[in-house]
C-alpha atoms as a PDB file:
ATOM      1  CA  UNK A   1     162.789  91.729 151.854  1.00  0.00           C
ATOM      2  CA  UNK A   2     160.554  92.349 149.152  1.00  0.00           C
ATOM      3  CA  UNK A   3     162.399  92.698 145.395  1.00  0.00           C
ATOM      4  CA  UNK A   4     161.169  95.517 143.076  1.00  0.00           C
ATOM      5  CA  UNK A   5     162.532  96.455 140.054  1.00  0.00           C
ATOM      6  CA  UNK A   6     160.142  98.270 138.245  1.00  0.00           C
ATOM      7  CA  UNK A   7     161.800 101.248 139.645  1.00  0.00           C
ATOM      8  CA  UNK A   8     164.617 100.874 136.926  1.00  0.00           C
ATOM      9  CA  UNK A   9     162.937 101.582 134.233  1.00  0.00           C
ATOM     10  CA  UNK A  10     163.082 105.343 134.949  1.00  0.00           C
ATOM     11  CA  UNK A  11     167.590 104.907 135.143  1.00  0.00           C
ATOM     12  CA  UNK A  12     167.221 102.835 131.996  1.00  0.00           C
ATOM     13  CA  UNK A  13     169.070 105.551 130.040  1.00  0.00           C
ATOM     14  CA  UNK A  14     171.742 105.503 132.432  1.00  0.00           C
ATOM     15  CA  UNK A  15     172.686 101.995 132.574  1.00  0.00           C
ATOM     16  CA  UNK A  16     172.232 102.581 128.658  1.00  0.00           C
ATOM     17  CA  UNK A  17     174.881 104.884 128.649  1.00  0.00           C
ATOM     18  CA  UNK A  18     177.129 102.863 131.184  1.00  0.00           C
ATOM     19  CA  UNK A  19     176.637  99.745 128.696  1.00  0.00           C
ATOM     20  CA  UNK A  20     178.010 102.080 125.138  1.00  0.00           C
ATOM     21  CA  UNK A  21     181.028 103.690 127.659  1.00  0.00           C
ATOM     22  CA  UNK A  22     182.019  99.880 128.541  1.00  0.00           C
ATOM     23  CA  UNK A  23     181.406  98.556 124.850  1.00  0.00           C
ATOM     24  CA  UNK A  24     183.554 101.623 123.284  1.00  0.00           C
ATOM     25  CA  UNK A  25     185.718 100.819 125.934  1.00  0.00           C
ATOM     26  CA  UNK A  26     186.661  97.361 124.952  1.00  0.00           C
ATOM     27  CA  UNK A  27     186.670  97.838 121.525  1.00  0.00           C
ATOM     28  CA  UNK A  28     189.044 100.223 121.395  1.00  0.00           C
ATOM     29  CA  UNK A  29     190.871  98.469 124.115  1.00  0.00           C
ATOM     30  CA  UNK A  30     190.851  95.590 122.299  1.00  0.00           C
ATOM     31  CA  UNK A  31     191.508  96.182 118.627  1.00  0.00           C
ATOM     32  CA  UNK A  32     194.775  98.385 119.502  1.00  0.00           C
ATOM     33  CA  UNK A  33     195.431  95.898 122.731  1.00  0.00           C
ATOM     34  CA  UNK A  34     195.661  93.084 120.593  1.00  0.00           C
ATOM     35  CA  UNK A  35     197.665  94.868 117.659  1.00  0.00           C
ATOM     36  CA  UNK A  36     200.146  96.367 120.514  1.00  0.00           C
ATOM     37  CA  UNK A  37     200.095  92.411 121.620  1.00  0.00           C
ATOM     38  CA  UNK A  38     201.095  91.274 118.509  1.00  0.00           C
ATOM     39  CA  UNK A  39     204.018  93.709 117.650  1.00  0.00           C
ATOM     40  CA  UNK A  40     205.259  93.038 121.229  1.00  0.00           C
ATOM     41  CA  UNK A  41     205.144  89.103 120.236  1.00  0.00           C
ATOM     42  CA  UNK A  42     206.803  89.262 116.769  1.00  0.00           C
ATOM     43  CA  UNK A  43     209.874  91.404 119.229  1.00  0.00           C
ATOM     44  CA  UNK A  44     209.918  88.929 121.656  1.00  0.00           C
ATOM     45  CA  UNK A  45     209.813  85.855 119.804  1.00  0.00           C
ATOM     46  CA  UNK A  46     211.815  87.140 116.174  1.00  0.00           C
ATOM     47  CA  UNK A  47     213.272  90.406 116.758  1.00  0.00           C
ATOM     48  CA  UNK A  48     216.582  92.113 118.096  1.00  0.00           C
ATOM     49  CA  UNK A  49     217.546  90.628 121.488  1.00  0.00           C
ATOM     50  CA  UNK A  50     217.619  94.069 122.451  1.00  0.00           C
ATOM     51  CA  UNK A  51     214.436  94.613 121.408  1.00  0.00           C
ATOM     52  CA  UNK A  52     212.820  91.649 123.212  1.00  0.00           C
ATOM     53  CA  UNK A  53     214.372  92.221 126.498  1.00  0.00           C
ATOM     54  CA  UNK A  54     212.797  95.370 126.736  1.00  0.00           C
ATOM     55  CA  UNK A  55     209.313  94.198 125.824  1.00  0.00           C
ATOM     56  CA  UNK A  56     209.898  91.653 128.529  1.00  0.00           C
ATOM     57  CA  UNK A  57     210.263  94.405 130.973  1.00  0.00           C
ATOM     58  CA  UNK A  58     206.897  95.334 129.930  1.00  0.00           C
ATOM     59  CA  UNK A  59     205.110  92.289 130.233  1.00  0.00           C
ATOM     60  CA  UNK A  60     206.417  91.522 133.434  1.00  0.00           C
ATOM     61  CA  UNK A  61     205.733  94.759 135.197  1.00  0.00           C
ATOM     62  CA  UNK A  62     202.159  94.591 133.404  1.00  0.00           C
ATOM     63  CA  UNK A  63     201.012  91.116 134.017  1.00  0.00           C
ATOM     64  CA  UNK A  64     202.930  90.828 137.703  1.00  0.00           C
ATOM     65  CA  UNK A  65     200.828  94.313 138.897  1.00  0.00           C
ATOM     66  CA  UNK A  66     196.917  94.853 139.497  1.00  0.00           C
ATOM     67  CA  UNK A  67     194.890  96.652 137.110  1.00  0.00           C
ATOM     68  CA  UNK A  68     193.703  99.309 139.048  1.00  0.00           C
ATOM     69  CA  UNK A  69     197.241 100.040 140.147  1.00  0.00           C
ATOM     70  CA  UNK A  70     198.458 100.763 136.623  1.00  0.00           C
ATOM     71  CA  UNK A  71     194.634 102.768 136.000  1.00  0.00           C
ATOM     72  CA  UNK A  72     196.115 104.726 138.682  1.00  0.00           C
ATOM     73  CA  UNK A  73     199.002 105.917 137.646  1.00  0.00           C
ATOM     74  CA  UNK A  74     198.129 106.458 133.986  1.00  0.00           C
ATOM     75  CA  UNK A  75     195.252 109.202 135.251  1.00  0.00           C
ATOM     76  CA  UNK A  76     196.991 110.515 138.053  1.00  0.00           C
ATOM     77  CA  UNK A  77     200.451 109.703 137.214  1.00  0.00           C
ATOM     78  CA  UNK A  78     200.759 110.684 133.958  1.00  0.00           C
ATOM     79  CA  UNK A  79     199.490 114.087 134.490  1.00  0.00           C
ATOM     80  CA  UNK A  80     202.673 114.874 136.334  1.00  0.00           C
ATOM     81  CA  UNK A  81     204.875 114.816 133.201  1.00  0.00           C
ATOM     82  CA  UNK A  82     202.327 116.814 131.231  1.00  0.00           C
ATOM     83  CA  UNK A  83     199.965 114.162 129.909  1.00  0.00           C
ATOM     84  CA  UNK A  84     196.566 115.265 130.557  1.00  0.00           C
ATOM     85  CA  UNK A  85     193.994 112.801 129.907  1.00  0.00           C
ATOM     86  CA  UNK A  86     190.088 112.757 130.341  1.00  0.00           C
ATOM     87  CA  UNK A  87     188.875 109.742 132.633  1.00  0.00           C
ATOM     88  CA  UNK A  88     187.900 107.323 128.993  1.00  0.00           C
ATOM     89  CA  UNK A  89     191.362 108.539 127.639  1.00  0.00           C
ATOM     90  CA  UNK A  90     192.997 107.063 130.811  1.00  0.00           C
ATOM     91  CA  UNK A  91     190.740 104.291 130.761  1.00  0.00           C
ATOM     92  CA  UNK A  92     191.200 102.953 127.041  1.00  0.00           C
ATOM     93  CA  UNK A  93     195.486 103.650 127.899  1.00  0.00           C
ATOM     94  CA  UNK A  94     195.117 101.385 130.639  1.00  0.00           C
ATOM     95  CA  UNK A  95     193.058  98.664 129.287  1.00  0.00           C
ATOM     96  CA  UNK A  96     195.336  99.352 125.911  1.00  0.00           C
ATOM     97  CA  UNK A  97     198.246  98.250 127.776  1.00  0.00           C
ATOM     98  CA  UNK A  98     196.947  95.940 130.197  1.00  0.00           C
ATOM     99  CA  UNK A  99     195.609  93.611 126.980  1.00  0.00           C
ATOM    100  CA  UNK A 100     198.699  94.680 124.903  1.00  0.00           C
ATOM    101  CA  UNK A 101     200.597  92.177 127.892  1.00  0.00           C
ATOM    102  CA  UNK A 102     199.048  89.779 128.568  1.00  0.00           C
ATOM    103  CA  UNK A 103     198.421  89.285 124.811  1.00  0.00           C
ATOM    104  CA  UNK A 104     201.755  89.504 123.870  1.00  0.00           C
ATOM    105  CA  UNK A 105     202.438  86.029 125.866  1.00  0.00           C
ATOM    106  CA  UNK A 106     199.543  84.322 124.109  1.00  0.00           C
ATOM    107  CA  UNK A 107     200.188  85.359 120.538  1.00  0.00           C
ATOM    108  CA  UNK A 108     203.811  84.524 121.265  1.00  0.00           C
ATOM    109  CA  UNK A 109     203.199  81.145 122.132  1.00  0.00           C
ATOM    110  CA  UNK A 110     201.108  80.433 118.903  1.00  0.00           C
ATOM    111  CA  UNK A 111     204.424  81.936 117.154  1.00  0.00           C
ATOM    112  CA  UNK A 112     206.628  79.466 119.115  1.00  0.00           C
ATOM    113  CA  UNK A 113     204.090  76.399 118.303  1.00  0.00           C
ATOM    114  CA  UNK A 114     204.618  77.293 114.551  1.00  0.00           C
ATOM    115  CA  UNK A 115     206.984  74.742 112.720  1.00  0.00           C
ATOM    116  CA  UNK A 116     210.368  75.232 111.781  1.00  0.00           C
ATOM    117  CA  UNK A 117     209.526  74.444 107.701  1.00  0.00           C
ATOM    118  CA  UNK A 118     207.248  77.551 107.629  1.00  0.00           C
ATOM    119  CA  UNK A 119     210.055  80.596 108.821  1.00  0.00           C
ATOM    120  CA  UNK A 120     212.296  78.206 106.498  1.00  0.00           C
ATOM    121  CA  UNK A 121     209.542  77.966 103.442  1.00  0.00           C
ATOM    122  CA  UNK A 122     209.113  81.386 103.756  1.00  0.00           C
ATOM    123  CA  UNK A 123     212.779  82.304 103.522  1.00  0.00           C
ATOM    124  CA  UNK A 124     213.191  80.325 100.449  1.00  0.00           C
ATOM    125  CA  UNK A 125     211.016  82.691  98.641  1.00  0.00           C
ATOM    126  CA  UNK A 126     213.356  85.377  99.186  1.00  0.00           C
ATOM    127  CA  UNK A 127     210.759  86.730 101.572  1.00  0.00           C
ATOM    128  CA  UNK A 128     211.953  89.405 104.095  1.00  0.00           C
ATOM    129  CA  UNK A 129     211.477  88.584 107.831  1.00  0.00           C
ATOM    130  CA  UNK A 130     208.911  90.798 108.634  1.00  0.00           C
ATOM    131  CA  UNK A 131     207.245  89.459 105.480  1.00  0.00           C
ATOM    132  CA  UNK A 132     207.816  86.273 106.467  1.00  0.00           C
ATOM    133  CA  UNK A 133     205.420  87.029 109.853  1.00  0.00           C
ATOM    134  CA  UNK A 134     203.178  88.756 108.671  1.00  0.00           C
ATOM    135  CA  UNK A 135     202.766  86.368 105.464  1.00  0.00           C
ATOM    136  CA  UNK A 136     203.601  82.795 106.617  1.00  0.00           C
ATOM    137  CA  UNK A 137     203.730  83.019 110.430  1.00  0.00           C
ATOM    138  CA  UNK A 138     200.802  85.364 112.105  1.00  0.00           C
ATOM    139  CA  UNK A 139     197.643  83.462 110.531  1.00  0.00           C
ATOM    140  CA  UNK A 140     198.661  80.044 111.608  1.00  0.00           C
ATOM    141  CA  UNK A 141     199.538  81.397 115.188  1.00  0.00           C
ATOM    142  CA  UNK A 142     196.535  83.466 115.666  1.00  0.00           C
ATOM    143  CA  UNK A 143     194.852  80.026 114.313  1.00  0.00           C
ATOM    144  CA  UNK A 144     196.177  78.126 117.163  1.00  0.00           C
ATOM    145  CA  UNK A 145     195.571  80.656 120.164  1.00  0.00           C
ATOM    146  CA  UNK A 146     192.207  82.396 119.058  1.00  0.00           C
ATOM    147  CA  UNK A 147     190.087  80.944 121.888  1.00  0.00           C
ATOM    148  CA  UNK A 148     192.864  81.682 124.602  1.00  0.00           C
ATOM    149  CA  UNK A 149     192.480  84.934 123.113  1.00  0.00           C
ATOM    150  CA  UNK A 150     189.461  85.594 122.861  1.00  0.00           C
ATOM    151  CA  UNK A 151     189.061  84.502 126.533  1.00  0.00           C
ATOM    152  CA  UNK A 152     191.793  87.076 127.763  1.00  0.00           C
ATOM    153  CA  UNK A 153     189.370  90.060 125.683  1.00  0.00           C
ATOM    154  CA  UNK A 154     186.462  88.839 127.651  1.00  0.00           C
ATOM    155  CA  UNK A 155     188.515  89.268 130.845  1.00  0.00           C
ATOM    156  CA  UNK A 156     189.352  92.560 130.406  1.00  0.00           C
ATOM    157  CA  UNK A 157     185.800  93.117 129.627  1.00  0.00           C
ATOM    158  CA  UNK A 158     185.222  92.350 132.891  1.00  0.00           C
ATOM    159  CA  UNK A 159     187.899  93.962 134.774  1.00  0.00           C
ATOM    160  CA  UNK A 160     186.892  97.281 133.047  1.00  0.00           C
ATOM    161  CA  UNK A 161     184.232  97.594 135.246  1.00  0.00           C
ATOM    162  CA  UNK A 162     187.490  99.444 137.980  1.00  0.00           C
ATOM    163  CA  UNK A 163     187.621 101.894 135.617  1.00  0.00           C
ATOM    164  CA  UNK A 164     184.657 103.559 137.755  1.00  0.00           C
ATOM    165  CA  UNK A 165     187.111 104.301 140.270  1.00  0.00           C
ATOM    166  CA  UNK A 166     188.358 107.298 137.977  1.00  0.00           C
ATOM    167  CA  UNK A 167     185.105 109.008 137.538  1.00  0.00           C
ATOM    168  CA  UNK A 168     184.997 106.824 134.008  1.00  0.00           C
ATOM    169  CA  UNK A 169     181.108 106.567 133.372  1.00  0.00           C
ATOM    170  CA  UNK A 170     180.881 102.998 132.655  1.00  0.00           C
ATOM    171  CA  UNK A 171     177.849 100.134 133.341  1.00  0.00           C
ATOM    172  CA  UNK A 172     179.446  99.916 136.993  1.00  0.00           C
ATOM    173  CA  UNK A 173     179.639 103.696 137.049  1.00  0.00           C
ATOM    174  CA  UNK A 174     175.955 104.063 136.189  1.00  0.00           C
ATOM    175  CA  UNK A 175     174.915 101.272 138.933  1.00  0.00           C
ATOM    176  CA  UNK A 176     177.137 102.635 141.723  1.00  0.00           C
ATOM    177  CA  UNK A 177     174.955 106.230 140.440  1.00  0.00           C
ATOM    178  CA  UNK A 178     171.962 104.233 140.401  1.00  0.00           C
ATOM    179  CA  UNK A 179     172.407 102.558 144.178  1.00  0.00           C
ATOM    180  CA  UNK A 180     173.359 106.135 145.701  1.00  0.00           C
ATOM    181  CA  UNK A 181     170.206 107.628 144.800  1.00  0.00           C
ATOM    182  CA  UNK A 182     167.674 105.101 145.756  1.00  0.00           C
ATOM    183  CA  UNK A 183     169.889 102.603 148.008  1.00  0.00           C
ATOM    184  CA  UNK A 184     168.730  99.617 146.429  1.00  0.00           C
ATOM    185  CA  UNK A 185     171.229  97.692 146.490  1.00  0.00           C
ATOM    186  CA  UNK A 186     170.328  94.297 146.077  1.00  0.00           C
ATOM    187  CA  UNK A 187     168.081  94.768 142.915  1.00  0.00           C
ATOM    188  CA  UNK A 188     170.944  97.635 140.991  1.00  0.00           C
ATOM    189  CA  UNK A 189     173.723  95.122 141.165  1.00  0.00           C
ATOM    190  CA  UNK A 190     171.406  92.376 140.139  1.00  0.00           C
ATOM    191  CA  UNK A 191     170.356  93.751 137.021  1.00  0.00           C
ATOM    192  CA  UNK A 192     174.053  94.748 136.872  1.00  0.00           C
ATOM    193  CA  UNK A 193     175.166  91.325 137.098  1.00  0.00           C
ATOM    194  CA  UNK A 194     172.938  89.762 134.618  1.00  0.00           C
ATOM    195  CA  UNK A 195     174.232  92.928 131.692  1.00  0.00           C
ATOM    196  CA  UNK A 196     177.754  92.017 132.775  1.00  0.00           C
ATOM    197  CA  UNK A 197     177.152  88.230 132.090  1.00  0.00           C
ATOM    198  CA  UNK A 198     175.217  89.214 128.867  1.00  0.00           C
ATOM    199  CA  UNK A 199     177.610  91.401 127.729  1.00  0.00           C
ATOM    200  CA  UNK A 200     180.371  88.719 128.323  1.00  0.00           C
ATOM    201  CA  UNK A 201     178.417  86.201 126.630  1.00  0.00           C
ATOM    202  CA  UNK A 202     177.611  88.132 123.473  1.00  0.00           C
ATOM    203  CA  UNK A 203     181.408  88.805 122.752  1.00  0.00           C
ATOM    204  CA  UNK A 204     182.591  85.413 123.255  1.00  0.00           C
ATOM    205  CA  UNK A 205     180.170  84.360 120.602  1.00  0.00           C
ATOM    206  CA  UNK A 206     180.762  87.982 118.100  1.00  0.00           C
ATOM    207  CA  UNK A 207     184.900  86.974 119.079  1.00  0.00           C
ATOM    208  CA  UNK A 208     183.902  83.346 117.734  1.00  0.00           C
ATOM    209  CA  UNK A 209     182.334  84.538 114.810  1.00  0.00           C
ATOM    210  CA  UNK A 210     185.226  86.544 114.114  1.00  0.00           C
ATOM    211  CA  UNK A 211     187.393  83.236 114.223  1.00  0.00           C
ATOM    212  CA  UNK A 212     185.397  81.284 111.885  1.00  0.00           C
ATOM    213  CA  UNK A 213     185.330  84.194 109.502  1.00  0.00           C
ATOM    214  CA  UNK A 214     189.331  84.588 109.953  1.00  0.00           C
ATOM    215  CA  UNK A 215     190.077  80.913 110.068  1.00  0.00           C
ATOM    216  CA  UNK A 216     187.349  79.144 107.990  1.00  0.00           C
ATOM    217  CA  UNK A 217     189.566  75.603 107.269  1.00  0.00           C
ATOM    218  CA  UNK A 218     189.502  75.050 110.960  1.00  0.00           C
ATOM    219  CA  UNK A 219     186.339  75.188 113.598  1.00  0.00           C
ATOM    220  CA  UNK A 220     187.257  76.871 116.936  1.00  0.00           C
ATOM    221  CA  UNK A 221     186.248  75.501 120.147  1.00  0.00           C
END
């Protein structure tokens, strides 16, 4: 077999396309995953019992079921209570609450890691407990699990390539497009491959930048 790829040059505007849907994608999926993450970890680890129990519910059912199963029923589930949603509507929901999960556990354990003598130095300021968090607690715990974090957003990345599977016009959208119309396999998934591992390895270094601007004191590895 004889590899050609000059051929792409005329679907560069697709796979263009396919690479801003993905990027939009995790950037919404992450900013509001990661905020939904956090709330979810401040219930679990210093809120009402009640509270935290049913966030657990949540991150169980999340992190114990496949991705594509809970894409699934947010576009063709939801639908059925009166939630209509475009294909990147369900997509960003899904990824939203995949991250928001998984998340949650991380940013939970950098709360748990967090001495005693903070919550307590806190209090003696006559700071309230939410103040006390956001103030005293959530810095130092992001600190700690940043690159576990960071690592989960780059996962998703990845995984977002299912969201094809709705009609969702994303990079694996565009090469699945690609493929159909000139059944070259080999070379569409190639060049695939190699945006998905650039992709990947451009936010791991922007999500590493964004640590050492967040958390200067301390380099991140």
């Amino acid at each position: 077999m004889r590899l050609d790829f000059g051929w792409l040059a005329e679907y560069a505007p697709v796979l263009l396309k396919g690479v801003g849907i993905t990027l939009q994608l995790i950037a919404v999926g992450a900013l509001i995953g990661i905020a939904l993450g956090t709330a979810c970890a401040w219930a679990r680890a210093l809120g009402p019992r009640w509270l935290g129990r049913i966030v657990a519910v949540y991150v169980e059912l999340i992190r114990n079921t496949p991705f594509l199963i809970q894409l699934f029923f947010v576009f063709f589930g939801l639908p059925s209570l009166g939630l209509q949603l475009s294909e990147l509507q369900a997509a960003n929901l899904a990824m939203i609450i995949n991250l928001g999960a998984y998340s949650c556990e991380i940013i939970r354990a950098g709360i748990q890691a967090t001495p005693r003598g903070q919550f307590e130095a806190g209090a003696s300021l006559a700071m309230k407990p939410l103040q006390v968090f956001r103030h005293v607690v959530l810095i130092p715990a992001l600190q700690k699990i940043w690159p576990a974090l960071s690592s989960q957003v780059v996962i998703v990345l990845l995984g977002s390539a299912v969201v094809s599977q709705i009609a969702a016009e994303d990079l694996t959208f565009a090469a699945n497009f690609i493929q159909s119309r000139n059944f070259r396999a080999f070379e569409t998934y190639i060049v695939t491959t190699l945006i998905y591992l650039a992709l990947a390895l451009a936010l791991r270094q922007a999500l590493r930048g964004v640590g050492w601007w967040l958390f200067p004191i301390r380099a991140l590895r």
